[in-house]
Protein backbone atom coordinates (compact mmCIF):
# COMPACT_ATOMS: atom_id res chain seq x y z
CA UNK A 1 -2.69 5.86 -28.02
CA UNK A 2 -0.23 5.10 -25.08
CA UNK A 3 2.89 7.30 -24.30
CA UNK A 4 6.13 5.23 -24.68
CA UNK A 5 9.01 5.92 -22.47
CA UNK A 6 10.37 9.23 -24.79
CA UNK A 7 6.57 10.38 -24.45
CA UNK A 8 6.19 10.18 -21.33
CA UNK A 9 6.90 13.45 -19.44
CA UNK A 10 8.34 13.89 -16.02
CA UNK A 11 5.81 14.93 -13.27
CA UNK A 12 6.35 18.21 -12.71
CA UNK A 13 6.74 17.74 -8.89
CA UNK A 14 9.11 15.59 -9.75
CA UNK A 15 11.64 18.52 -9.42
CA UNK A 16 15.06 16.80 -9.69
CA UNK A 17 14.42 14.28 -12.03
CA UNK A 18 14.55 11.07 -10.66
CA UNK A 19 12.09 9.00 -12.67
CA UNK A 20 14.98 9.51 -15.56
CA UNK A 21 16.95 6.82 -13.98
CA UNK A 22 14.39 4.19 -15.02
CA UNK A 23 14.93 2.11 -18.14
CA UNK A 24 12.86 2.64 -21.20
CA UNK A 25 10.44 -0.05 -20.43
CA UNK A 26 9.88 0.63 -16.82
CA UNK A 27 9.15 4.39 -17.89
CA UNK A 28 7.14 3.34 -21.00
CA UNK A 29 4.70 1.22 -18.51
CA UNK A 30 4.67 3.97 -16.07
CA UNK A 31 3.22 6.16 -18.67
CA UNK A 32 0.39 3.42 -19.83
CA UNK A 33 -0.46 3.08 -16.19
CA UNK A 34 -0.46 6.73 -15.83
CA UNK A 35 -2.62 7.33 -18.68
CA UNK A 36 -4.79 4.58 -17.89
CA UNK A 37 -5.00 6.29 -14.29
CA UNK A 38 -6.23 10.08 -14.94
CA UNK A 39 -8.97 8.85 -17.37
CA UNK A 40 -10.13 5.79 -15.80
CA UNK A 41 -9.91 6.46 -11.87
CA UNK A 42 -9.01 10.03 -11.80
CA UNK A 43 -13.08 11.06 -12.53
CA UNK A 44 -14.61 8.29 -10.44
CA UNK A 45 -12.68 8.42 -7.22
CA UNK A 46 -13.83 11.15 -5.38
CA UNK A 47 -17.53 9.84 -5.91
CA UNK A 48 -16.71 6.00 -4.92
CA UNK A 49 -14.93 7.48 -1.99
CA UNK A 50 -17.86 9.58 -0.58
CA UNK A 51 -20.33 6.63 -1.34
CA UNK A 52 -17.36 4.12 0.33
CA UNK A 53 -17.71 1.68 -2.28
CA UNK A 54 -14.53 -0.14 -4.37
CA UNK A 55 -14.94 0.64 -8.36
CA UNK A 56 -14.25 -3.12 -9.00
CA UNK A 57 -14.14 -1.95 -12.90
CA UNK A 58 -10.51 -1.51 -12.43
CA UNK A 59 -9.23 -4.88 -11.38
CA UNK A 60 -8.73 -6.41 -14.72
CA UNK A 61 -7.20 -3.39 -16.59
CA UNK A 62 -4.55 -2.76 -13.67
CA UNK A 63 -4.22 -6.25 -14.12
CA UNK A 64 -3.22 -5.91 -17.79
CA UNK A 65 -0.99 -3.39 -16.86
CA UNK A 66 0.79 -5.68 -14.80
CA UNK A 67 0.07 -3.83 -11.67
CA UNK A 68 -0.45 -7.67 -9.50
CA UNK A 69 3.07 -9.19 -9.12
CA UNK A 70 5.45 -7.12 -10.73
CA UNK A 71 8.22 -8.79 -8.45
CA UNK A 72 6.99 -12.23 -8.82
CA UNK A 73 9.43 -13.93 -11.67
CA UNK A 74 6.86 -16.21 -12.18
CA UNK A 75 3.87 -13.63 -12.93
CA UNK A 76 5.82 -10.60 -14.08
CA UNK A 77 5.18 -9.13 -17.19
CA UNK A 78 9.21 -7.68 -17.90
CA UNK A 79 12.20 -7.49 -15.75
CA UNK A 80 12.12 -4.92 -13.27
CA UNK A 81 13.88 -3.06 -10.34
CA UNK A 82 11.72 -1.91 -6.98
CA UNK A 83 12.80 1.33 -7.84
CA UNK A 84 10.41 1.06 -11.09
CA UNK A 85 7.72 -0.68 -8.62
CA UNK A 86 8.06 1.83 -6.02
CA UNK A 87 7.12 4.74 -8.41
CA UNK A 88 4.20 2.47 -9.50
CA UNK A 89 2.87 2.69 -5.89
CA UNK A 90 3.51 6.71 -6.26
CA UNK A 91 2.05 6.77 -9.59
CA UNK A 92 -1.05 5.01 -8.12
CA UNK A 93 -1.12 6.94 -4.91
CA UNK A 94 -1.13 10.47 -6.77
CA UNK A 95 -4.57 9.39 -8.13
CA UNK A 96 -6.26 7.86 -5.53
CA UNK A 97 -4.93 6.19 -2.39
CA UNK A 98 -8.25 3.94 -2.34
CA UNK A 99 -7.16 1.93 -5.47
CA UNK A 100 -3.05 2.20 -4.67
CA UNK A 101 -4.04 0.05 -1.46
CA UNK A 102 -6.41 -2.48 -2.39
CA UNK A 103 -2.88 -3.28 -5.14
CA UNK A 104 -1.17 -3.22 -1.99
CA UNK A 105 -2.92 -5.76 -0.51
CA UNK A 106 -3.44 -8.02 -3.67
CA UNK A 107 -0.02 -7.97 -4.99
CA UNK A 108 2.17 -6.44 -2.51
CA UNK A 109 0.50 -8.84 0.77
CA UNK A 110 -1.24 -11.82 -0.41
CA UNK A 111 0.66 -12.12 -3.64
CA UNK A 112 4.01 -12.00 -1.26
CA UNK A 113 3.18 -14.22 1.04
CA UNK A 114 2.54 -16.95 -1.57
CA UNK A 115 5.75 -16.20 -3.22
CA UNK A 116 7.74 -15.94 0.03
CA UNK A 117 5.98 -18.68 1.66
CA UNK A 118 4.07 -20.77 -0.65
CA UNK A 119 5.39 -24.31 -1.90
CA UNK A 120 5.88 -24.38 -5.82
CA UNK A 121 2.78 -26.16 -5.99
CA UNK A 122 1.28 -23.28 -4.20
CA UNK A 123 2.81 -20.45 -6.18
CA UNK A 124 1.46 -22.23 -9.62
CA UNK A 125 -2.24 -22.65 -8.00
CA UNK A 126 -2.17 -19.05 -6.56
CA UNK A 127 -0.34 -16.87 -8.15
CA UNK A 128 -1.22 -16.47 -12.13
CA UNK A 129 -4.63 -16.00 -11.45
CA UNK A 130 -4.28 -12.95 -9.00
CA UNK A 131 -1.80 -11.87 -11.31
CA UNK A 132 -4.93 -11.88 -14.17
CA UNK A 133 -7.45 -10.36 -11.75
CA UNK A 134 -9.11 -13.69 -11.55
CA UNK A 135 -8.80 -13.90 -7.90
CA UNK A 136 -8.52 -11.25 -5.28
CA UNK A 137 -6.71 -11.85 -2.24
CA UNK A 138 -6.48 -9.99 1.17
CA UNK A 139 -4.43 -10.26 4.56
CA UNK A 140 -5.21 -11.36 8.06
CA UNK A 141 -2.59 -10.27 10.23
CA UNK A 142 -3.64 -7.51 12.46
CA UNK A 143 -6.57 -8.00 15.20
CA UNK A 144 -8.87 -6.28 17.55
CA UNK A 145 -6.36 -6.79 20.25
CA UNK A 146 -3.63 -7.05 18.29
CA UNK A 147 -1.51 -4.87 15.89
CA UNK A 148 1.86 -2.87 16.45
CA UNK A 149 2.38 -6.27 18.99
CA UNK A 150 1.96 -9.14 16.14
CA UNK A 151 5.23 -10.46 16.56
CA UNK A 152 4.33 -11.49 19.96
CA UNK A 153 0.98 -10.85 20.71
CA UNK A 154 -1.84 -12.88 18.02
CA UNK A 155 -4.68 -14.88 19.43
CA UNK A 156 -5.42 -16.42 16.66
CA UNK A 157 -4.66 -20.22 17.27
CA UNK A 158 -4.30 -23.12 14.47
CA UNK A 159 -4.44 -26.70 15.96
CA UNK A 160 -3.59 -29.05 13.88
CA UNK A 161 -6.27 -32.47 13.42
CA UNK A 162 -4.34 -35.28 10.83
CA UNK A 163 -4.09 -33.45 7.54
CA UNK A 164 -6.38 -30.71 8.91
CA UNK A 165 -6.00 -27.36 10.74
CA UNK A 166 -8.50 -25.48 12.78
CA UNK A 167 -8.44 -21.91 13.43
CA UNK A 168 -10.39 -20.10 15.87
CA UNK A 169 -9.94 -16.03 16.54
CA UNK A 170 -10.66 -12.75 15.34
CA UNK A 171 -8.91 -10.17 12.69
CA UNK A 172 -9.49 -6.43 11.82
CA UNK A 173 -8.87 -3.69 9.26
CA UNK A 174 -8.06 -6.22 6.57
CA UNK A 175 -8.29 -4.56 3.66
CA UNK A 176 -9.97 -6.29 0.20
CA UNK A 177 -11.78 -9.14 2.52
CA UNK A 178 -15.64 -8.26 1.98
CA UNK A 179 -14.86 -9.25 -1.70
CA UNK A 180 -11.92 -11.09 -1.72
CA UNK A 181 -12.00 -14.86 -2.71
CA UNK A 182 -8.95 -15.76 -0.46
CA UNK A 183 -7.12 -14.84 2.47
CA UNK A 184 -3.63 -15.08 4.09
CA UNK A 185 -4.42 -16.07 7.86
CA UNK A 186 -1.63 -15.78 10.04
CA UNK A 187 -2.11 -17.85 13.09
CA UNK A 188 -0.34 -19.16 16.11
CA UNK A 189 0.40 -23.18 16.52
CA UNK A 190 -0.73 -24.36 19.66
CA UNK A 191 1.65 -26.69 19.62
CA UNK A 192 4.83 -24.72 18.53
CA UNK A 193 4.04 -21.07 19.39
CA UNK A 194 5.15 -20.39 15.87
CA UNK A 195 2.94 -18.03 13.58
CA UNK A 196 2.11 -19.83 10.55
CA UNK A 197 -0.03 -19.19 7.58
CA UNK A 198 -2.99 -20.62 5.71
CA UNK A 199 -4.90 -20.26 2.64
CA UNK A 200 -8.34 -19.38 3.68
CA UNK A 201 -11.32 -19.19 0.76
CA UNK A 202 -14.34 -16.45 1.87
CA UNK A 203 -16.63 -19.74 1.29
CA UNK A 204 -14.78 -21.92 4.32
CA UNK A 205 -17.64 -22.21 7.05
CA UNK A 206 -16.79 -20.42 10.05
CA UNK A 207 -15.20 -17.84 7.90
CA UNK A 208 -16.80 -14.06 8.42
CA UNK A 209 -16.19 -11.45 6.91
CA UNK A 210 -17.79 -8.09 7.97
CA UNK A 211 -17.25 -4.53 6.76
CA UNK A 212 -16.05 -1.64 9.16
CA UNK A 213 -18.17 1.51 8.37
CA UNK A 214 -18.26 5.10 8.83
CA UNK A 215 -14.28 5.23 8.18
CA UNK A 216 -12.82 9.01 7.90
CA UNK A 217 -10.09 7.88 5.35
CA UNK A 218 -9.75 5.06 2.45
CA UNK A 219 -13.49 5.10 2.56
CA UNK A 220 -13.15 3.09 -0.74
CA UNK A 221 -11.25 0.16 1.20
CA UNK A 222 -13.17 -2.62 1.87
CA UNK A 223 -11.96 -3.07 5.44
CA UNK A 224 -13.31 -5.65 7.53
CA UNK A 225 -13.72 -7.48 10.81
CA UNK A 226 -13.17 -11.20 10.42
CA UNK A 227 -14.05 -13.47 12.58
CA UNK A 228 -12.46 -17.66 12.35
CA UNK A 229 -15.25 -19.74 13.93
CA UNK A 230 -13.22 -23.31 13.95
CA UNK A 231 -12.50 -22.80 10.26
CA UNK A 232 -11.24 -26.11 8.78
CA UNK A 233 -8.42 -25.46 6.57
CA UNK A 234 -6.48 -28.70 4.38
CA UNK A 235 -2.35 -28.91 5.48
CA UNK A 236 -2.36 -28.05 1.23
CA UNK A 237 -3.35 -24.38 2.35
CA UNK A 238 -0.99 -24.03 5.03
CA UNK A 239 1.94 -22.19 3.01
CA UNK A 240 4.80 -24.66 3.34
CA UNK A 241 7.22 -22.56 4.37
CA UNK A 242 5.96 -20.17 6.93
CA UNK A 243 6.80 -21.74 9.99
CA UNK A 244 7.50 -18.18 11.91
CA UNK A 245 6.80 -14.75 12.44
CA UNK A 246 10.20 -14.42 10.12
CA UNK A 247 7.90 -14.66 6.80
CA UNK A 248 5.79 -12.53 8.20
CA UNK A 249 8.34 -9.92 8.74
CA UNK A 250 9.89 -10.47 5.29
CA UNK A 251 6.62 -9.67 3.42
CA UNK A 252 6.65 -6.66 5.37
CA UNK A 253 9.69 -5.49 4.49
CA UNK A 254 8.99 -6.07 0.89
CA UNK A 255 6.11 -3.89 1.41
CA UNK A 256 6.32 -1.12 3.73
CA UNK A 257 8.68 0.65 1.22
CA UNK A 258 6.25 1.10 -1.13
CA UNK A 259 3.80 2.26 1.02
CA UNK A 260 6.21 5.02 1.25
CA UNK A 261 6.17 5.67 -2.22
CA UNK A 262 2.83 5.51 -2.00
CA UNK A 263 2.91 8.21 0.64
CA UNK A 264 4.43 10.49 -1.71
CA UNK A 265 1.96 9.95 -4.37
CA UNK A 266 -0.78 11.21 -2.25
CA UNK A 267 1.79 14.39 -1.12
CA UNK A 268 1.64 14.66 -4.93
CA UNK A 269 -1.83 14.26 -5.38
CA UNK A 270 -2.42 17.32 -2.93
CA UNK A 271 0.22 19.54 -3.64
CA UNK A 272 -0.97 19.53 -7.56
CA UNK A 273 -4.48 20.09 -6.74
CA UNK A 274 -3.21 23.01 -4.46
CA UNK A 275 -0.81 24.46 -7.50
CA UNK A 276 -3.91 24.62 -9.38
CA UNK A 277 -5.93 26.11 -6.76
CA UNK A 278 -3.27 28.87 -6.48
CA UNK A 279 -2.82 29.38 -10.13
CA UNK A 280 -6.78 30.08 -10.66
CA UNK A 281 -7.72 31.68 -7.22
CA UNK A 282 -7.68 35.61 -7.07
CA UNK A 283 -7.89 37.35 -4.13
CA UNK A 284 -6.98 41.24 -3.46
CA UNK A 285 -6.99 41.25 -7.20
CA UNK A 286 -4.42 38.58 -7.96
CA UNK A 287 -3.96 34.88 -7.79
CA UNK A 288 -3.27 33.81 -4.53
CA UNK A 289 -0.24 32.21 -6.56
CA UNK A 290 1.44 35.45 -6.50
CA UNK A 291 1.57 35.87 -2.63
CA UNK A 292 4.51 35.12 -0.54
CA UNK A 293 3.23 33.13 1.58
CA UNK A 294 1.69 30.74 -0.29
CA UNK A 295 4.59 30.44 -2.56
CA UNK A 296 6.11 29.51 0.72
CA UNK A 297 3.00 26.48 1.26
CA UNK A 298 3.80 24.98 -1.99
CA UNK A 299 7.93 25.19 -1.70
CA UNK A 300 7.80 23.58 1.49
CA UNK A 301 5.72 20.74 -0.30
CA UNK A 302 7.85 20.22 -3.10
CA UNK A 303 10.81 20.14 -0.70
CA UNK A 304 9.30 17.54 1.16
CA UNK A 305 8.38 15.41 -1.81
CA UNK A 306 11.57 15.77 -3.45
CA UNK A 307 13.54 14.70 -0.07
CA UNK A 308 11.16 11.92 0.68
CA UNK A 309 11.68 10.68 -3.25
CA UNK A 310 15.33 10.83 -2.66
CA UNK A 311 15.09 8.35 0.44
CA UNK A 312 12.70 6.35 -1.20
CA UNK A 313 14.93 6.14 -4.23
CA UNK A 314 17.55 5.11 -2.13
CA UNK A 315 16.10 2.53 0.03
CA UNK A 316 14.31 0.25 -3.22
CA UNK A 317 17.98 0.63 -4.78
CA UNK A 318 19.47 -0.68 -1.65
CA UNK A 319 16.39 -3.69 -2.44
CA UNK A 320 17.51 -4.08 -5.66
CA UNK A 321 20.73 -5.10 -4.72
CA UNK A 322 19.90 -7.79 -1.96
CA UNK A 323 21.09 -5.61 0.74
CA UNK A 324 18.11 -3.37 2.05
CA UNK A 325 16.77 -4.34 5.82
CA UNK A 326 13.69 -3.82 7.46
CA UNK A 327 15.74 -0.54 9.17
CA UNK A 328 16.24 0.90 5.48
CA UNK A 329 12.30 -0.10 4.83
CA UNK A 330 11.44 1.70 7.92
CA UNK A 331 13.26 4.69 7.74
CA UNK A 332 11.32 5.29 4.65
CA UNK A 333 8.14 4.36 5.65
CA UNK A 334 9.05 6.68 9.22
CA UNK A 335 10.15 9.61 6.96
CA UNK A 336 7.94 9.94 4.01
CA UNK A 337 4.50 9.60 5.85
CA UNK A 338 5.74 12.00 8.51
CA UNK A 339 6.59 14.66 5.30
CA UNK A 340 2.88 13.60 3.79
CA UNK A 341 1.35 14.29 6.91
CA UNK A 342 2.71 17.70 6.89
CA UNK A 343 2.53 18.37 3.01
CA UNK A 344 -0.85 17.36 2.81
CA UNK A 345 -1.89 20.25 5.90
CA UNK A 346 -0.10 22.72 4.05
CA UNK A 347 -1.91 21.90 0.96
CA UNK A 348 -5.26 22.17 2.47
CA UNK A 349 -4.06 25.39 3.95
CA UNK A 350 -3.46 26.77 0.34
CA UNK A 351 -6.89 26.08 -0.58
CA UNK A 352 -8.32 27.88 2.74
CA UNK A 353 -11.95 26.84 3.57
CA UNK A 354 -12.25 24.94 0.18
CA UNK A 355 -9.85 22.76 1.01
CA UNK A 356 -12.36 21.01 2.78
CA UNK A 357 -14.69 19.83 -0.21
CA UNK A 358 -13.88 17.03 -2.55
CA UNK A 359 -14.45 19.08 -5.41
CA UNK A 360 -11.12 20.95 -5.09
CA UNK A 361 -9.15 18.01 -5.03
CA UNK A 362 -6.88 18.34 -1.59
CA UNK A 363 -9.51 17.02 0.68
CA UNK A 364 -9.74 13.30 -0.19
CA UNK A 365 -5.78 13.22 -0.10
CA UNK A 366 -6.03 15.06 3.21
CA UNK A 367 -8.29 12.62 4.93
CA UNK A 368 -6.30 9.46 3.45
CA UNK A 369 -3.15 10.29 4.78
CA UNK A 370 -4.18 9.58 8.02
CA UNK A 371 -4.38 5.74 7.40
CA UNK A 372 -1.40 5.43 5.06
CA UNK A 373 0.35 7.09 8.26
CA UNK A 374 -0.72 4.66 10.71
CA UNK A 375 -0.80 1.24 8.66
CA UNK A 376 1.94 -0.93 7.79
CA UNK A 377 3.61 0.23 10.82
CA UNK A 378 3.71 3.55 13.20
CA UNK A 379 5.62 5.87 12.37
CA UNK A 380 6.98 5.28 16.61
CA UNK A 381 7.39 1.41 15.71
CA UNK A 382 9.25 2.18 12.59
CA UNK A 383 11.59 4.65 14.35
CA UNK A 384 12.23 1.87 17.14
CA UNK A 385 13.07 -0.72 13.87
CA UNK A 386 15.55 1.96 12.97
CA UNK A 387 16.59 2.55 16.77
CA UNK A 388 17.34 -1.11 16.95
CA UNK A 389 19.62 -1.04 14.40
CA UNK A 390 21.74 2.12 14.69
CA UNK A 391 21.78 0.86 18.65
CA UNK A 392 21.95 -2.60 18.95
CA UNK A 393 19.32 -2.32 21.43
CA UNK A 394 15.44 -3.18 21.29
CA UNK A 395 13.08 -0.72 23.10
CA UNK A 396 9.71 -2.42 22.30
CA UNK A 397 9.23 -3.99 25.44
């Protein structure tokens, strides 16, 4: 039976109560997705993320949960705020950071770009089937050569033929692509400059899509090197209104706060499996629990998570009311990965030599913070995003 929203309990780590300032439904879905979360994925994850394979079993039932869209009007299954979707992302990133991203990707970059970018035609085509789970999409931006610089520095090319385009170049670490059935390509014009995207199916000749291996985090990502071999795409796949980097950026932005949240789900994830480990470990003929110091470890966790939900909070409220920038988005992104990346050592320290081993529950959180720190923007790029604004000055070049 599913929890509704007076069922539902507060995480525990969620120390000053924030989640209480969600309505009813958003809390009552919460707790379905929650539930559906530590029986469903919670067993499997550590296995599918030693073997690096995807546990594709869970793209339709995230999909009935509503997990694809939820800030698409046209696909969404209630009325929402991003506060509510943000703690999805942390919800989802407290069980496994492999599944949280691959929903990042469908929903939160392909699914975006159609709605930010995509002609109403487009949107209708698109979007209600990757809301069902029908269709999984992915997200060619970054390159070999190319990543903090996308703005300014892509290769990829588009040149349009009549009512064709052709695009030749190379993309990497694009997460869902060995599987998905469509991609966003973002390419330059040749005869603008501009970066534009297109609607690219995995069965479009000239369209590659290989897997990166021997990854030390998000094993269960399909990553992948692409590779656009003239690659003939129809002007009805070009999304109608992307005609610069601007949509680009604006998907982004949408984004990169909840990959903060997300960030503090996997702080979560770790500091609960290291509360646990403290509670049941006895050494000198106590649990470790009782010991100073590591009563010090798990503070300095909680204080981390409960200051990086605050800003988080904060900067999806500031969404909510049409006023957040990609400087709010930033500073979140900047903040909270910088606090995982610390709370997630500490938590392995609690644990001692067994924080190491997948078994004791730190170790897959440990390793996975190191992409969710890196992608979707440094942590130096975001700081300059927030330098720009508090300066009026740009230091990227």
């Amino acid at each position: 039976m599913s929890m509704t929203a007076a069922q539902t309990p507060l995480l525990e780590s969620d120390f000053y109560r924030f989640q209480e300032q969600l309505t009813d439904q958003e809390r009552d879905s919460l707790g379905r997705l929650r539930e559906y979360l530590e029986r469903d994925v919670a067993p499997i994850a550590d296995q599918y993320w030693a073997r690096a394979e995807f546990p594709k079993q869970v793209i339709a039932p995230l999909a009935e949960l509503g997990m694809y869209g939820p800030g698409i009007p046209l696909v969404r299954q209630f009325e929402n705020s991003a506060v509510y979707r943000g703690w999805a992302a942390l919800e989802l990133g407290r069980i496994d950071a492999g599944v949280s991203t691959f929903i990042g990707v469908q929903s939160g970059l392909a699914m975006n770009s159609i709605a930010v970018a995509g002609s109403d035609e487009q949107q209708r085509e698109w979007l209600p089937r990757m809301a069902s789970g029908e269709i999984v999409g992915a997200f060619g931006l970054t390159e070999p050569l190319s990543g903090s610089d996308s703005a300014r520095g892509l290769r990829t090319t588009a040149r349009r033929e009549g009512d064709t385009w052709v695009l030749n170049g190379s993309k990497r670490w694009i997460g869902n692509a060995t599987f998905a059935d469509v991609t966003v390509i973002w390419a330059k014009d040749e005869s603008d400059n501009q970066v534009k995207g297109f609607l690219v199916t995995s069965d479009t000749p000239g369209f590659t899509a290989t897997k990166i291996e021997d990854k030390i985090a998000l094993r269960s990502v399909q990553n992948a090197d692409i590779t656009l071999e003239d690659v003939r795409v129809p002007e009805a796949r070009r999304l109608q209104h992307a005609d610069s980097f601007r949509s680009t950026a604006t998907v982004l932005r949408l984004t990169r706060t909840e990959v903060a949240w997300q960030a503090v789900g996997i702080s979560i994830g770790a500091y609960e499996a290291a509360l646990r480990y403290a509670q049941e470990r006895v050494q000198f003929g106590k649990p470790i629990a009782s010991h100073q110091l590591i009563q010090d470890l798990l503070v300095k966790s909680l204080m981390n998570i409960t200051a990086s939900i605050a800003l988080c909070t904060q900067a999806s409220a500031l969404q909510d009311q049409g006023v957040g920038g990609d400087e709010h988005s930033a500073m979140a992104k900047a903040f909270a990965t910088t606090k995982m990346r610390e709370t997630v050592g500490w938590c392995r320290e609690v644990q001692g030599g067994n924080g190491i081993v997948l078994e004791k529950g730190v170790a897959r959180f440990f390793a996975d913070a190191e992409a969710i720190y890196s992608y979707e923007g440094t942590r130096e790029v975001n700081t300059l995003i927030v330098g720009r604004a508090v300066t009026g000055q740009g230091a990227f070049v």
